[in-house]
Protein backbone atom coordinates (compact mmCIF):
# COMPACT_ATOMS: atom_id res chain seq x y z
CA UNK A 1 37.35 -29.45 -25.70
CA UNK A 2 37.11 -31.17 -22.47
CA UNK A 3 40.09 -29.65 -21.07
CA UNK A 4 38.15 -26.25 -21.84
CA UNK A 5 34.93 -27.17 -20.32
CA UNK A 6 37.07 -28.00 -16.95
CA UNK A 7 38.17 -24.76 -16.99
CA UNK A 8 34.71 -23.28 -17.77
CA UNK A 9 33.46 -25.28 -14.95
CA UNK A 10 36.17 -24.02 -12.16
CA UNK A 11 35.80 -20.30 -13.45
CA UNK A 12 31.98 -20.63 -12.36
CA UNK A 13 32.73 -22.24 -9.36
CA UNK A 14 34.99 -19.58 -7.99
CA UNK A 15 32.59 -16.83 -9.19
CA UNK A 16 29.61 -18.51 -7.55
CA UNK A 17 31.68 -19.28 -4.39
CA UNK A 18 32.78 -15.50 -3.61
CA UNK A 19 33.14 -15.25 -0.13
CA UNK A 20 31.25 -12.15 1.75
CA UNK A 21 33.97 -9.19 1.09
CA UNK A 22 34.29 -10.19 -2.38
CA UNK A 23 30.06 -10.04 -2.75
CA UNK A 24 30.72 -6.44 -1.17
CA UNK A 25 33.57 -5.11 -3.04
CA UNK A 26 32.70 -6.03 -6.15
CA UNK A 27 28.86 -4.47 -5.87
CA UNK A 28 30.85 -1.18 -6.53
CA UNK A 29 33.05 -2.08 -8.76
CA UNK A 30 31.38 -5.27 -11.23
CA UNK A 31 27.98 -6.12 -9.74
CA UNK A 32 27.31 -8.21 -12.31
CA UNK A 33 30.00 -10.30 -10.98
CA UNK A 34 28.76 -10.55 -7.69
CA UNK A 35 25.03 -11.25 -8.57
CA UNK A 36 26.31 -14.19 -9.95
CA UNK A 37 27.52 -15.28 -7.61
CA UNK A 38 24.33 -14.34 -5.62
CA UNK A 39 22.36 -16.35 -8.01
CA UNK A 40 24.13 -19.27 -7.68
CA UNK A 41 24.09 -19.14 -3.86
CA UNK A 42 21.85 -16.35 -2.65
CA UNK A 43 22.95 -14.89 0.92
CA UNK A 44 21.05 -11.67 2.60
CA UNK A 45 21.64 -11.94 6.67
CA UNK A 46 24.80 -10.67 6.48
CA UNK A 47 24.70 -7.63 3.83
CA UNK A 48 21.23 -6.58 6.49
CA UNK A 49 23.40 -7.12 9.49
CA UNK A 50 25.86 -4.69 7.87
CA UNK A 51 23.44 -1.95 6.88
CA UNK A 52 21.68 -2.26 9.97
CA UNK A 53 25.01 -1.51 12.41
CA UNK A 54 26.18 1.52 9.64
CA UNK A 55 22.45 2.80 10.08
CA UNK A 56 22.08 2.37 14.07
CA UNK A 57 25.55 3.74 14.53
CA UNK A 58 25.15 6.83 12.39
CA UNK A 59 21.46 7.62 14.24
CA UNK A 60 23.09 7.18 17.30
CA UNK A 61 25.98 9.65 16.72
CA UNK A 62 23.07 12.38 14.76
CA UNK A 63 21.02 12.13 17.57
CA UNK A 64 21.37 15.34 19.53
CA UNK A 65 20.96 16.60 15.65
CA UNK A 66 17.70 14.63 15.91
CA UNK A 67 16.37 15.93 19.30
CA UNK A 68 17.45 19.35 18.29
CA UNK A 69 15.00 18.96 14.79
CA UNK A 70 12.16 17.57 16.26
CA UNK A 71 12.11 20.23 18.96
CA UNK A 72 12.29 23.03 16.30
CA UNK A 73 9.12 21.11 14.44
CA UNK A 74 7.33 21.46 17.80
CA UNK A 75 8.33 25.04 18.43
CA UNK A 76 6.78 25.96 14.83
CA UNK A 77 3.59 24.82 15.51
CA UNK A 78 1.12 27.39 16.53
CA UNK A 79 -0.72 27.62 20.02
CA UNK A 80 1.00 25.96 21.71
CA UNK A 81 0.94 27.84 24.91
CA UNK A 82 4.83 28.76 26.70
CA UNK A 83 4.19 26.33 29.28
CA UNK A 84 3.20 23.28 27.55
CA UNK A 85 6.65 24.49 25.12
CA UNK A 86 8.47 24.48 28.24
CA UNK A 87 7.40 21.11 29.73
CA UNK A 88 7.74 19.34 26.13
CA UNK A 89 11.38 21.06 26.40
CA UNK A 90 12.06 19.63 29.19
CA UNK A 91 11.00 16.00 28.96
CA UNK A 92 13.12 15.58 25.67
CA UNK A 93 15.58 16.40 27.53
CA UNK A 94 15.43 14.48 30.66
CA UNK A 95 14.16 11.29 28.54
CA UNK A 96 17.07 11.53 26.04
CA UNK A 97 18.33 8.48 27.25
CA UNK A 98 14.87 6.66 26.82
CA UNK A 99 14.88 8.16 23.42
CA UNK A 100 18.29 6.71 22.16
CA UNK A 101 17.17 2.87 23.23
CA UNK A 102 13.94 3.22 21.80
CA UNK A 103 15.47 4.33 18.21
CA UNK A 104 18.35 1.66 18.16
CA UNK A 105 15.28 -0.93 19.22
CA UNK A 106 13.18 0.47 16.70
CA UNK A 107 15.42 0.54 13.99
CA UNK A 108 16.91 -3.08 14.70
CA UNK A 109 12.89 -4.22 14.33
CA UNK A 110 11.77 -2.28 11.65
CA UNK A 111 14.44 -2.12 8.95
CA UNK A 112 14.18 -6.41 8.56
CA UNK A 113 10.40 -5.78 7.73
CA UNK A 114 10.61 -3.03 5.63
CA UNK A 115 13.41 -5.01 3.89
CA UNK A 116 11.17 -8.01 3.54
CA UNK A 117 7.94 -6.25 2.83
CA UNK A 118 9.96 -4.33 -0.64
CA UNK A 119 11.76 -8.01 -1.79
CA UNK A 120 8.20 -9.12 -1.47
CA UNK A 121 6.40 -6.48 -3.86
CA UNK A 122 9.10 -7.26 -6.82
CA UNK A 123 8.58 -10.34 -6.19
CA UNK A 124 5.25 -10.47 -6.46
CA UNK A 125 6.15 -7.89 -9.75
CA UNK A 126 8.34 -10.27 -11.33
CA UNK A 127 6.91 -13.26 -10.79
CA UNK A 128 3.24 -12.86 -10.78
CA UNK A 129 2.76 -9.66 -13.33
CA UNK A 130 5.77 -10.11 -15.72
CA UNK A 131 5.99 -14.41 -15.17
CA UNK A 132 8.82 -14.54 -13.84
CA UNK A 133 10.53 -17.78 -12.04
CA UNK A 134 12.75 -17.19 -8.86
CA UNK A 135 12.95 -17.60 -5.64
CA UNK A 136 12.05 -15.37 -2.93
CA UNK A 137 15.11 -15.63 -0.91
CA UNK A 138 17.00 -14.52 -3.99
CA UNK A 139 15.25 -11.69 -4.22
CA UNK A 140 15.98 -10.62 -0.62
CA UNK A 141 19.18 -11.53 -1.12
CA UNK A 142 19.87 -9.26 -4.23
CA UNK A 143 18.20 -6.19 -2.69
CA UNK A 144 20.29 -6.83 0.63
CA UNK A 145 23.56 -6.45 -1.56
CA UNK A 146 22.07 -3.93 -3.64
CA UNK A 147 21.37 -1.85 -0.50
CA UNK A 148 24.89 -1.80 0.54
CA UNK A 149 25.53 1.58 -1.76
CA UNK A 150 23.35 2.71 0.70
CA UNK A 151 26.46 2.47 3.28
CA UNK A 152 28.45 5.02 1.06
CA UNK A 153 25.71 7.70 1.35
CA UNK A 154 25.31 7.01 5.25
CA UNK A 155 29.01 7.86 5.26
CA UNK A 156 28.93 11.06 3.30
CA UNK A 157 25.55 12.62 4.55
CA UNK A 158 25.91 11.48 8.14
CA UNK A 159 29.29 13.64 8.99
CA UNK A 160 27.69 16.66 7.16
CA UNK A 161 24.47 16.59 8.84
CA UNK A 162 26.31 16.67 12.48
CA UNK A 163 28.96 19.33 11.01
CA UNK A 164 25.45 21.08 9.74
CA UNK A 165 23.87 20.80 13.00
CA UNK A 166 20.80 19.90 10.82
CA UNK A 167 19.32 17.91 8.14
CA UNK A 168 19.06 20.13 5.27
CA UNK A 169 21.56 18.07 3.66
CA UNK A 170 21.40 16.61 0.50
CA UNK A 171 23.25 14.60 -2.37
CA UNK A 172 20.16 15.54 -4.95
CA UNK A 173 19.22 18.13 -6.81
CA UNK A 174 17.29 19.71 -4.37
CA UNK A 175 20.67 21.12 -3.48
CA UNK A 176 20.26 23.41 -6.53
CA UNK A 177 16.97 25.24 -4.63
CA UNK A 178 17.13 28.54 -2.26
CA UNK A 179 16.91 27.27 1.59
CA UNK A 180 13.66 28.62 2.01
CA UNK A 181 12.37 25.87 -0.18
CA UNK A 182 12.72 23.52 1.93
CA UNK A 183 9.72 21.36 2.90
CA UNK A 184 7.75 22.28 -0.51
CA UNK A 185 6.59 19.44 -3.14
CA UNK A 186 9.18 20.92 -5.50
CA UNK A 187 12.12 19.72 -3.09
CA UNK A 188 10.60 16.83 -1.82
CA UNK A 189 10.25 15.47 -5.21
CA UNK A 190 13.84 16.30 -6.50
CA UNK A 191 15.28 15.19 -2.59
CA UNK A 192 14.35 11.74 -3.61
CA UNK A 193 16.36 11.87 -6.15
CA UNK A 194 19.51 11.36 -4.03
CA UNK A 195 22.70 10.00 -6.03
CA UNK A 196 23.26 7.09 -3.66
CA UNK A 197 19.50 5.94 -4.31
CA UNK A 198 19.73 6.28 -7.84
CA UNK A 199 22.75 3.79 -7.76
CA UNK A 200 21.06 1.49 -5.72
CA UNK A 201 18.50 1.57 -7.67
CA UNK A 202 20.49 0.67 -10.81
CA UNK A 203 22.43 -1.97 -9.36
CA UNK A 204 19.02 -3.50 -8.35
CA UNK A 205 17.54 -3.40 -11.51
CA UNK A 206 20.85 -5.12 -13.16
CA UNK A 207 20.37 -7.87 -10.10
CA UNK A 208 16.77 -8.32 -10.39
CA UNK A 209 17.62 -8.98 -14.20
CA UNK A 210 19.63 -11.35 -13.43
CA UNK A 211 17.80 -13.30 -11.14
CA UNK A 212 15.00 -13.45 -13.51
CA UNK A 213 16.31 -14.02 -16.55
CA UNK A 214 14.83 -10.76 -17.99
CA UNK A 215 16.55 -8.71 -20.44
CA UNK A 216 18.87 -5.27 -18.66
CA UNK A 217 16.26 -3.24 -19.76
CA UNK A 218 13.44 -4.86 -18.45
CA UNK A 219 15.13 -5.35 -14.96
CA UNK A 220 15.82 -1.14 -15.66
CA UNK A 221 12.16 -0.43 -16.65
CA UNK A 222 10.31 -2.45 -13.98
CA UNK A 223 12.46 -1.74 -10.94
CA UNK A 224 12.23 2.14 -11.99
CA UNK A 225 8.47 2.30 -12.32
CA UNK A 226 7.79 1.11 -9.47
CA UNK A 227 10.09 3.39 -7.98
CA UNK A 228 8.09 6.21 -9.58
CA UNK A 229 5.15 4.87 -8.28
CA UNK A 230 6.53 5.43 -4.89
CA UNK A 231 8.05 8.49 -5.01
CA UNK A 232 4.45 10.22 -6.81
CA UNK A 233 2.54 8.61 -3.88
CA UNK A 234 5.39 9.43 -1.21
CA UNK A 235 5.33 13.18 -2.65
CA UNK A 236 1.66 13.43 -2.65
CA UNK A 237 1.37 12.54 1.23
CA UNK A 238 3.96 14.92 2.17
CA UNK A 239 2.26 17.57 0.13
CA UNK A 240 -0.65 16.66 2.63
CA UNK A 241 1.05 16.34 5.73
CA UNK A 242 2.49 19.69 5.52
CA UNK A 243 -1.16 21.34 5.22
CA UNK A 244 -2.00 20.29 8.75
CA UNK A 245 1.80 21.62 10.31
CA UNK A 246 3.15 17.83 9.94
């Protein structure tokens, strides 16, 4: 018996004590595995750094794709007279520069709060409205991994979108609508329903499960919900945005 419980012992040791690329590889392939491991010794700096450089890099490489979609928004609106067009026109182009080291600074500011700011609504979810005991850092630390799927869809939409030459490219069902539906509620709603986000999502919910010590299909119901929540008040905004030409 005591032989066994040795063994039991060093089994949880080595799960709890996977090093970063094990964490990472097995996210796609046995997540539960690795948010064990993330339970017993939560880690998020490194799984952000990660996304962060896939997400900077990609921008950086779609950004002519960028320029070239913003200018097309401006060109759509109405009255705006040929020479303000022109002089718009021309200082995208002759502040491109500018316009690449603002994004990369942007995005390497922004993407830690809005990181922080989401870990700290299910947190406040879980341990505040469904009582709940963790910590906060292992919540970061299991959306961080979590978010890594998000690295597979980076590398799958971002080569499409340049080979495009624009951004109507989706992994969603809004791939299933005519092109002139774009920018309706009907495909914003079913855009956020992008394959890559639904696994995230679901990989989430089993690690925020975890983590809590809540059943699978609480983890599943809670994480989705709010999810919803987002995407009906997300949807609703757009829907208003694109009255005034936004």
């Amino acid at each position: 018996m005591s032989e066994q419980l040795v063994q039991n012992d060093r089994a949880a040791k080595s799960e709890g004590g996977l090093g970063f690329w094990g964490r990472l590889i097995n996210i796609y392939v046995n997540p539960r595995k690795a948010f064990q491991a993330i339970d017993d010794r939560p880690t998020w700096l490194m799984p952000l750094i990660l996304i962060g450089l896939i997400a900077i890099l990609a921008t950086q490489l779609m950004f002519p794709v960028i320029m070239q979609s913003q200018l097309e928004k401006i060109r759509s609106m109405p009255n705006i007279p040929p020479e303000q067009l022109a002089a718009i026109e021309k200082q995208f182009t002759e502040n491109s520069s500018q316009q690449r080291i603002l994004t990369l600074v942007s995005q390497a500011v922004v993407m830690p709060i809005i990181f922080l700011l989401i870990s700290a609504i299910f947190y406040f979810v879980g341990s505040v409205l469904l009582g709940g005991d963790t910590k906060f850092k292992k919540v970061l630390a299991v959306f961080c991994w979590a978010s890594c799927i998000s690295i597979l869809g980076t590398l799958v939409v971002a080569p499409l979108v340049m080979a495009k030459g624009n951004f109507n490219v989706s992994i969603s069902p809004a791939l299933l609508l005519p092109g002139d539906s774009i920018g309706t509620t009907i495909h914003t709603l079913l855009s956020k329903f992008d394959f890559f986000t639904i696994w995230s999502l679901a990989v989430f919910a089993l690690g925020f499960s975890i983590i809590y010590r809540f059943s699978v299909a609480k983890g599943y119901i809670t994480v989705f919900v709010i999810w919803g929540i987002w995407i009906a008040i997300s949807t609703a905004f757009a829907g208003i945005f694109s009255r005034f030409g936004m």
